[in-house]
C-alpha atoms as a PDB file:
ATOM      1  CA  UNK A   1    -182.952  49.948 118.699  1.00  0.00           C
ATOM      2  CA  UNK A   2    -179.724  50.184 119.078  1.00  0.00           C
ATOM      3  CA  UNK A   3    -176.958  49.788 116.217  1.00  0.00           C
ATOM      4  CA  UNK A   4    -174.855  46.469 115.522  1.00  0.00           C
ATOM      5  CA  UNK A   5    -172.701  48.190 112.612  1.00  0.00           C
ATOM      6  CA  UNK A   6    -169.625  48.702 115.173  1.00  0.00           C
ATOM      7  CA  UNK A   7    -168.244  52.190 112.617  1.00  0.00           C
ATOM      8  CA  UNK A   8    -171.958  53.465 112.916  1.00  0.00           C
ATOM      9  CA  UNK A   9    -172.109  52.564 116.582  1.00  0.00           C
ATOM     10  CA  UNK A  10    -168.619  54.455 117.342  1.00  0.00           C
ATOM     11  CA  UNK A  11    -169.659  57.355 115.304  1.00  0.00           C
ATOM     12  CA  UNK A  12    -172.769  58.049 117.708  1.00  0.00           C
ATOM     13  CA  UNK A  13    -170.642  57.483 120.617  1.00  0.00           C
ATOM     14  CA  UNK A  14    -168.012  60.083 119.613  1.00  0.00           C
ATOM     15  CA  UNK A  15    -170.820  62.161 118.586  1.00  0.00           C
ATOM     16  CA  UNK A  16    -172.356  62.347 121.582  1.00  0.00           C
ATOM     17  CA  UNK A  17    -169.246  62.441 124.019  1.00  0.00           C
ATOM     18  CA  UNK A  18    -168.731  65.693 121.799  1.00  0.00           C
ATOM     19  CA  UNK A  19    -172.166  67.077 122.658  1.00  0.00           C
ATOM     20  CA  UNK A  20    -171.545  66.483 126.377  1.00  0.00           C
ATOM     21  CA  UNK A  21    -167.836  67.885 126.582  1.00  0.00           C
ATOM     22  CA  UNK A  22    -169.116  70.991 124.512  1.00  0.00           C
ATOM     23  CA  UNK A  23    -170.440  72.956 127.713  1.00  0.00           C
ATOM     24  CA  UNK A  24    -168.495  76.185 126.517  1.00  0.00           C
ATOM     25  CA  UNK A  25    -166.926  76.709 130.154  1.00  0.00           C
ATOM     26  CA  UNK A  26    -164.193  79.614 129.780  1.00  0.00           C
ATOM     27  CA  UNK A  27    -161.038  78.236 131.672  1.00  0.00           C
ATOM     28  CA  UNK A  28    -158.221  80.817 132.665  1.00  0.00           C
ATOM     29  CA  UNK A  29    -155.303  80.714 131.812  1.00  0.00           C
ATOM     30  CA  UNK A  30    -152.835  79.786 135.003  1.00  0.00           C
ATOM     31  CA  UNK A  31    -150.265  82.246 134.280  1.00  0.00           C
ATOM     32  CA  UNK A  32    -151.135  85.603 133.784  1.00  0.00           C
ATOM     33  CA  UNK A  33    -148.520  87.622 131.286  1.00  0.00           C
ATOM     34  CA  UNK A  34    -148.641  90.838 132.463  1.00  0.00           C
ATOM     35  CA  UNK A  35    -147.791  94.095 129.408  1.00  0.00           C
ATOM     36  CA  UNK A  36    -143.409  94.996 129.903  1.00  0.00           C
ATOM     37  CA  UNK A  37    -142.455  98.118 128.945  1.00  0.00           C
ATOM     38  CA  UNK A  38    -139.512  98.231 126.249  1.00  0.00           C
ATOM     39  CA  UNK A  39    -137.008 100.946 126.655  1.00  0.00           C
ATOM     40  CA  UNK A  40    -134.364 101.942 123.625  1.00  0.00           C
ATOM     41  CA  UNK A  41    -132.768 104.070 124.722  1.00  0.00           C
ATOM     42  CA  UNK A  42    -134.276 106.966 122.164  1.00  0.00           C
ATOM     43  CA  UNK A  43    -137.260 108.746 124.386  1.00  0.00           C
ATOM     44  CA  UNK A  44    -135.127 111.916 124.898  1.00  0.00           C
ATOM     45  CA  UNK A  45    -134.300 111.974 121.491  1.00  0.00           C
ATOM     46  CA  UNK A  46    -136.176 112.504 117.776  1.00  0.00           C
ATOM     47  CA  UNK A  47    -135.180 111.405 114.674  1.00  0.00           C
ATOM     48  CA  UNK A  48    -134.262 113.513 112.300  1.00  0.00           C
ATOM     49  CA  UNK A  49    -133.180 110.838 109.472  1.00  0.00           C
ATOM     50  CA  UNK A  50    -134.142 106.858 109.747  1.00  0.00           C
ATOM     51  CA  UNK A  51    -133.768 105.105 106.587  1.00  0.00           C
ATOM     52  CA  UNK A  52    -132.812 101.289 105.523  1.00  0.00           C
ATOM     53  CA  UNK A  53    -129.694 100.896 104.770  1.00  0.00           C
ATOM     54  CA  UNK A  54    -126.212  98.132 104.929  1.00  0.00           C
ATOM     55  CA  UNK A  55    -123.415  99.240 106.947  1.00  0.00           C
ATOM     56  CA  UNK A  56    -120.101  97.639 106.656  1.00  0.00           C
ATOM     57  CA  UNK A  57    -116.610  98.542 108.816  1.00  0.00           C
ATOM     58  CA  UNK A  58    -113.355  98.223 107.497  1.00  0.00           C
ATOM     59  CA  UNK A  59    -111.015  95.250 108.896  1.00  0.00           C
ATOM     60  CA  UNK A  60    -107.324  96.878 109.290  1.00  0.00           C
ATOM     61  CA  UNK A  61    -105.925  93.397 110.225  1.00  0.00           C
ATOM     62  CA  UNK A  62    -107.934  91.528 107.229  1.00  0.00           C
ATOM     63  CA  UNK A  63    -107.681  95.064 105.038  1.00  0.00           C
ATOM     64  CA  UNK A  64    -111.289  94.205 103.635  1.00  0.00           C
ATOM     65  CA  UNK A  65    -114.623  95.180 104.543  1.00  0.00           C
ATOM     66  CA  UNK A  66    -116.808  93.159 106.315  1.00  0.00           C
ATOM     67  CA  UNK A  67    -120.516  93.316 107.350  1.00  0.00           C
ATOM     68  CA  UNK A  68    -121.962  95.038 110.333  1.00  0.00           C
ATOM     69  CA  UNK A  69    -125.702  94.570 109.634  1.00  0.00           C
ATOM     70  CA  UNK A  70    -128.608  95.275 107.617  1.00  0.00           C
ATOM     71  CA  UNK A  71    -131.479  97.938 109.291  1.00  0.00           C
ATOM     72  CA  UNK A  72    -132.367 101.346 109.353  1.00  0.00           C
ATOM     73  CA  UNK A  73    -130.207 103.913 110.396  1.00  0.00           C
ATOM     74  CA  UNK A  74    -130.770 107.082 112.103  1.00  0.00           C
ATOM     75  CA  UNK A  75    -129.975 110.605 113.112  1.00  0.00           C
ATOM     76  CA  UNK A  76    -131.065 111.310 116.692  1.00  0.00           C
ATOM     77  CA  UNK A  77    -131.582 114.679 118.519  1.00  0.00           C
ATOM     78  CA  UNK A  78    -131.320 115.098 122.170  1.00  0.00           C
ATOM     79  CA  UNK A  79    -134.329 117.041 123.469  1.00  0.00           C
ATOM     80  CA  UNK A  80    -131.811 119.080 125.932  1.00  0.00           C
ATOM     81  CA  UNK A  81    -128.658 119.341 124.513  1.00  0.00           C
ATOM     82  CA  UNK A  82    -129.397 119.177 121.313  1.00  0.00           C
ATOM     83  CA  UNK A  83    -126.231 116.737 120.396  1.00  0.00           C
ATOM     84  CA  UNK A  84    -127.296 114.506 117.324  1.00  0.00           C
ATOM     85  CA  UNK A  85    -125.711 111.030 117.446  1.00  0.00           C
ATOM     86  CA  UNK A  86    -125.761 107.992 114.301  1.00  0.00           C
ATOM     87  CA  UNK A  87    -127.456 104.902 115.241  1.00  0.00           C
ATOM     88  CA  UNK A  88    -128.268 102.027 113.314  1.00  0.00           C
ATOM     89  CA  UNK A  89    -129.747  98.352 114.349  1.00  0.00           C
ATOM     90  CA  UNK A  90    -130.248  95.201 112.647  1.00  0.00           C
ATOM     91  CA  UNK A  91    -133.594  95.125 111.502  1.00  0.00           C
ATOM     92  CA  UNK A  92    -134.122  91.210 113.167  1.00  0.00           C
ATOM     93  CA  UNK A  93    -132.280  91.182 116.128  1.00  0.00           C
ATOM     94  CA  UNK A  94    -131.953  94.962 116.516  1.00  0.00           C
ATOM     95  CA  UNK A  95    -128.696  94.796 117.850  1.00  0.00           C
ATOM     96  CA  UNK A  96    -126.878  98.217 117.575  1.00  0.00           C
ATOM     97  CA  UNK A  97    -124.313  98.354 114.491  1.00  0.00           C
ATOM     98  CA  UNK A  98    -123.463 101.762 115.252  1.00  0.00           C
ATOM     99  CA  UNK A  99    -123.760 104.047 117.873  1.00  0.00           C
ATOM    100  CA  UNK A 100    -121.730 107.819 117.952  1.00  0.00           C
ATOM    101  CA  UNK A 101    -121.773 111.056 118.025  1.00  0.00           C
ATOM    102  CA  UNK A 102    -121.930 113.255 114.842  1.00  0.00           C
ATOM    103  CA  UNK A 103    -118.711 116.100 115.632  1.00  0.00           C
ATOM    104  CA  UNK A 104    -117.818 119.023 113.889  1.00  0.00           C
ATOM    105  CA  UNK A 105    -114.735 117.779 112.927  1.00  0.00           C
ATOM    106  CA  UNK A 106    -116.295 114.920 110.564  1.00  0.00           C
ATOM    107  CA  UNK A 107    -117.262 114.382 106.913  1.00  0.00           C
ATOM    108  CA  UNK A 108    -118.915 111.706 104.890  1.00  0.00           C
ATOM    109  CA  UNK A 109    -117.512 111.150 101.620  1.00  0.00           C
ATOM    110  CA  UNK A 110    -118.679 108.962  98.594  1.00  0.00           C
ATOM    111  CA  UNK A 111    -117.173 105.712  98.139  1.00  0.00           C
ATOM    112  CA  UNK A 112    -115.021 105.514  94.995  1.00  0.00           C
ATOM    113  CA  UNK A 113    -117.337 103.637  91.998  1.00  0.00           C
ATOM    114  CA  UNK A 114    -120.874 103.771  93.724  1.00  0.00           C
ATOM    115  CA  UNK A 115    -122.845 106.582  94.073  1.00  0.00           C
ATOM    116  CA  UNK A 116    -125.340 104.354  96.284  1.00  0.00           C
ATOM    117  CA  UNK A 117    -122.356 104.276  99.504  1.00  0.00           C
ATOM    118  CA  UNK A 118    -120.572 106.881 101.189  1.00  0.00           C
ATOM    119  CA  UNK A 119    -117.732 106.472 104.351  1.00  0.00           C
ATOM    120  CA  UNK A 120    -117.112 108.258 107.316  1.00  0.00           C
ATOM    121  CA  UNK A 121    -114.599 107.776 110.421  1.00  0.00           C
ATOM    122  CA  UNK A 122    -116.347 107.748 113.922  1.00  0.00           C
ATOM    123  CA  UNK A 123    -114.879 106.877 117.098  1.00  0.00           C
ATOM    124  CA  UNK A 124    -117.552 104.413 117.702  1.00  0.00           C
ATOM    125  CA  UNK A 125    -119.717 103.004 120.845  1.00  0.00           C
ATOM    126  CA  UNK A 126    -121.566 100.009 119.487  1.00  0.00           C
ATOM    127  CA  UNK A 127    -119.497  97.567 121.220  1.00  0.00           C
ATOM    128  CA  UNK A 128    -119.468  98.732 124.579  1.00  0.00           C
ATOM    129  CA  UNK A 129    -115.955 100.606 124.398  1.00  0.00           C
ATOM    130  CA  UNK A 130    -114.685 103.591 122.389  1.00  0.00           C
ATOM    131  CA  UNK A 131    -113.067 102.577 118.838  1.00  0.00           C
ATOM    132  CA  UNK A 132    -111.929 104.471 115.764  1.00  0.00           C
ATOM    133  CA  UNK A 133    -113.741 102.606 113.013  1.00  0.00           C
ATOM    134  CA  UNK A 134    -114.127 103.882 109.196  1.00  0.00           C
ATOM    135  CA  UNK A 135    -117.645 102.886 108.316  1.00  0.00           C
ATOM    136  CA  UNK A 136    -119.379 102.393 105.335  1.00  0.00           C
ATOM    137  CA  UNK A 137    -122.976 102.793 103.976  1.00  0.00           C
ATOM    138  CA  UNK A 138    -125.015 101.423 101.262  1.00  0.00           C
ATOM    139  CA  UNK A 139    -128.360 102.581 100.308  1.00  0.00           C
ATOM    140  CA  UNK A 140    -130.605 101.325  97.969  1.00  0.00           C
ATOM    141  CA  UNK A 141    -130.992 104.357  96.032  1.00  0.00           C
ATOM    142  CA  UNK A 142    -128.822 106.968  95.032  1.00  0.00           C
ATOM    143  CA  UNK A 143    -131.636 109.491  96.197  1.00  0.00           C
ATOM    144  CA  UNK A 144    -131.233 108.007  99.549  1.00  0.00           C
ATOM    145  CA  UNK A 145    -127.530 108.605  99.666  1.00  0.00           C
ATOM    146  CA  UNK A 146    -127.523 111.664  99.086  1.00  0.00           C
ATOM    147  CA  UNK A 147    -130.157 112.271 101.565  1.00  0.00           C
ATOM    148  CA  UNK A 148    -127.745 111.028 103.967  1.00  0.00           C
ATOM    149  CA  UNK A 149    -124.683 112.641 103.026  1.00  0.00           C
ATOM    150  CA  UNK A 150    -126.480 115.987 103.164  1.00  0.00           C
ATOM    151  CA  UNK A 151    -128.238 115.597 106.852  1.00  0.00           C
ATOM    152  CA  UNK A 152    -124.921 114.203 108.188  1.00  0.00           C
ATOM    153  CA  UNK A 153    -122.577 117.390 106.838  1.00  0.00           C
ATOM    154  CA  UNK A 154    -125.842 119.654 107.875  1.00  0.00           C
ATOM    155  CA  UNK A 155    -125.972 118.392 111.048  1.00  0.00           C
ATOM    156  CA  UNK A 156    -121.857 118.318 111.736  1.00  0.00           C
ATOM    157  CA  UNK A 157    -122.015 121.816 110.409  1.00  0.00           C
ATOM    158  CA  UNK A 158    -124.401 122.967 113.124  1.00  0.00           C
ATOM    159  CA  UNK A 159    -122.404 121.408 115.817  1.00  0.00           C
ATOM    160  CA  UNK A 160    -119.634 123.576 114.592  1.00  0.00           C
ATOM    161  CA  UNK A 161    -121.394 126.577 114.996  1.00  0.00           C
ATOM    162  CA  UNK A 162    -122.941 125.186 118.432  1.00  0.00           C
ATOM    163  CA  UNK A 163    -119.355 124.862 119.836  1.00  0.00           C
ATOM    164  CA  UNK A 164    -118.315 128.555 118.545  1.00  0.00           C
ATOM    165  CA  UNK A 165    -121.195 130.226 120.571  1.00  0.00           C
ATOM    166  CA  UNK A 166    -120.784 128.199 123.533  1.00  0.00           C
ATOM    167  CA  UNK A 167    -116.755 129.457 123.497  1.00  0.00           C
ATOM    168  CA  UNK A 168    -118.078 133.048 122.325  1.00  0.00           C
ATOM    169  CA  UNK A 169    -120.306 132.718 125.508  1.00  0.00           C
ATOM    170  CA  UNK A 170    -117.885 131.437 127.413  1.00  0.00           C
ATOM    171  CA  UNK A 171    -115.711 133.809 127.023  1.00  0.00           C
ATOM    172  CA  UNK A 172    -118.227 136.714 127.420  1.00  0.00           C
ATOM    173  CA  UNK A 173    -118.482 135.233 130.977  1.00  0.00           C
ATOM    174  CA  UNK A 174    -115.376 135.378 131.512  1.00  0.00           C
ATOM    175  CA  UNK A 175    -114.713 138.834 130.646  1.00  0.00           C
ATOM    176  CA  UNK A 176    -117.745 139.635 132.508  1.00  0.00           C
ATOM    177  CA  UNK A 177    -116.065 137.977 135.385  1.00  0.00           C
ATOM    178  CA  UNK A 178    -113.423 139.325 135.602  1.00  0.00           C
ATOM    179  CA  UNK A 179    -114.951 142.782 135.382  1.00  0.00           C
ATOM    180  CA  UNK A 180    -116.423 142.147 138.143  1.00  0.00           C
ATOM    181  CA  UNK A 181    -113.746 141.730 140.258  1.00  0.00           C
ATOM    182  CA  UNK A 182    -112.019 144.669 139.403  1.00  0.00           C
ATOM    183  CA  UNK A 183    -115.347 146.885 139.667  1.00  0.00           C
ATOM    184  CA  UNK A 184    -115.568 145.115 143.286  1.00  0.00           C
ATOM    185  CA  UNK A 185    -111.607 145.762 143.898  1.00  0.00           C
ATOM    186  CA  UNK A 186    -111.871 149.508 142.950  1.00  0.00           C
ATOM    187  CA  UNK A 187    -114.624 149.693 145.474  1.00  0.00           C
ATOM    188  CA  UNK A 188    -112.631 147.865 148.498  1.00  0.00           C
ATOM    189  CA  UNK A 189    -110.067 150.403 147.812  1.00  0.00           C
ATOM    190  CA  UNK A 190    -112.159 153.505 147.777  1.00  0.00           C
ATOM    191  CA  UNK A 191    -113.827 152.254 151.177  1.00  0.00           C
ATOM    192  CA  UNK A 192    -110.741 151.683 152.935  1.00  0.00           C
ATOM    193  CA  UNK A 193    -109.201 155.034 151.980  1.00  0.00           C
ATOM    194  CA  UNK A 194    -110.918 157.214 153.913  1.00  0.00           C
ATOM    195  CA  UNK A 195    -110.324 155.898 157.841  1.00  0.00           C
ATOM    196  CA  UNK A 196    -106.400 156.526 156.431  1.00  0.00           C
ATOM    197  CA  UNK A 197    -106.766 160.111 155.639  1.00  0.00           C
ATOM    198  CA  UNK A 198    -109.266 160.821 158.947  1.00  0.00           C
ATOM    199  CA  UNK A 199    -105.860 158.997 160.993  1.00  0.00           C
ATOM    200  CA  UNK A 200    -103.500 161.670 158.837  1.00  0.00           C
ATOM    201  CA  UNK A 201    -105.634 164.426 159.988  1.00  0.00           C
ATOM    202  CA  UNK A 202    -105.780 163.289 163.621  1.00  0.00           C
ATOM    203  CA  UNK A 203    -101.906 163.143 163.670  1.00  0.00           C
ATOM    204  CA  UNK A 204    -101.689 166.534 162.479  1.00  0.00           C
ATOM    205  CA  UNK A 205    -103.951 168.216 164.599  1.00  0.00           C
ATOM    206  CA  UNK A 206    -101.910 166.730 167.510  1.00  0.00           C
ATOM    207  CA  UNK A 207     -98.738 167.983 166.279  1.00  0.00           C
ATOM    208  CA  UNK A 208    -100.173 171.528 165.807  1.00  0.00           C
ATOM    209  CA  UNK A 209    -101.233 171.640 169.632  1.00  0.00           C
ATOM    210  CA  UNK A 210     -97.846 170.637 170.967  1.00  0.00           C
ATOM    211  CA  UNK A 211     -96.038 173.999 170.477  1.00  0.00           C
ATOM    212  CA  UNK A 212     -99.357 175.491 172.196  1.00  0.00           C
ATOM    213  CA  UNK A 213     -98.584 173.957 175.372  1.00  0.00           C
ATOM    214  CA  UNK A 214     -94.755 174.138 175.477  1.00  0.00           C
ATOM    215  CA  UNK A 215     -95.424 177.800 175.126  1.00  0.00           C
ATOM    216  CA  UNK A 216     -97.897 178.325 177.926  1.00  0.00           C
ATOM    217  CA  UNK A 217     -95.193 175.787 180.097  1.00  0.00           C
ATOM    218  CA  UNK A 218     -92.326 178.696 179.561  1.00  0.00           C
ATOM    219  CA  UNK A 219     -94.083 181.370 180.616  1.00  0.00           C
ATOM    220  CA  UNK A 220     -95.276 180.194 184.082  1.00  0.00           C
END
């Protein structure tokens, strides 16, 4: 018998179009999202320091500091050359903050009143042209700092001595070189000397006939 309380009578309806819908059918999905590889930029390289930090870069025209980003920053080695460059990203959008080379010519320094920040000049990349910048740092601890500071003048200290063996090789090439040359010189010289003195020989041999036959002309 069928139901006249019209909530009751809905409620069986709505149960039982739910029964017959439930047929657990697996539909696929009509575009298929296929896996992207995400390059950085860092496969040649490994880290040698990546911690969280603030970076800031000094304004010249504003004369105040302002904010670069908030992420992690890192020392990266190349795998070949063995050149170690700074990098550091935002840690949302990961847009680079800084990107250069660590040189033998630079130093970090603390900043004057916090031993949690420390500055450096870098001619800087980040922005997609060269640019002398003065950076710098904050950490959150003053263990972290000094982490920093230590790896950074470590690390522009062996690129110091990296350039002086690569002129001390340089030059021992050179020298080699040049060696060489004369080694190869000396022996062009002694080669060619002795057709000369066979030719001095000849000539004299043809001189000392001469009188020979003038003589034997005379007498006939």
């Amino acid at each position: 018998m069928a139901s006249t309380d019209p909530e009751r009578r809905e409620d069986e309806e709505s149960a039982g179009a739910g029964e017959d819908e439930d047929t657990g059918a697996q539909i696929a999905p009509i575009v298929k999202l296929e896996e992207v590889a995400v390059t950085t930029g860092e496969e040649d390289e490994d880290a040698i320091l990546d911690l969280k930090s603030k970076l800031y870069r000094f304004d010249k025209e504003g004369n105040q500091w302002k904010e670069r980003g908030a992420g992690s920053v890192k020392l990266l080695k190349h795998k070949e050359t063995g050149k170690v460059r700074l990098v550091m990203r935002q840690s949302k959008t990961l847009k680079i903050c800084a990107n250069h080379l660590v040189l033998p010519t630079m130093s970090v320094q603390e900043h004057a009143g916090n031993e949690k920040s420390c500055v450096w000049h870098a001619t800087d990349f980040s922005d997609g042209e060269l640019k002398d910048e003065l950076f710098c740092i904050r950490f959150g601890s003053v263990e972290n700092c000094k982490n920093f500071m230590e790896t950074f003048q470590e690390v522009a200290e062996s690129q110091q001595k990296k350039e002086e063996n690569k002129d001390a090789s340089d030059t021992a090439g050179l020298l080699e070189s040049l060696s060489v040359k004369d080694l190869q010189k000396e022996e062009q010289s002694k080669t060619d000397a002795p057709p000369v003195a066979v030719e001095a020989k000849e000539e004299v041999k043809e001189e000392a006939k001469e009188p020979e036959n003038k003589g034997t002309s005379s007498s006939t």
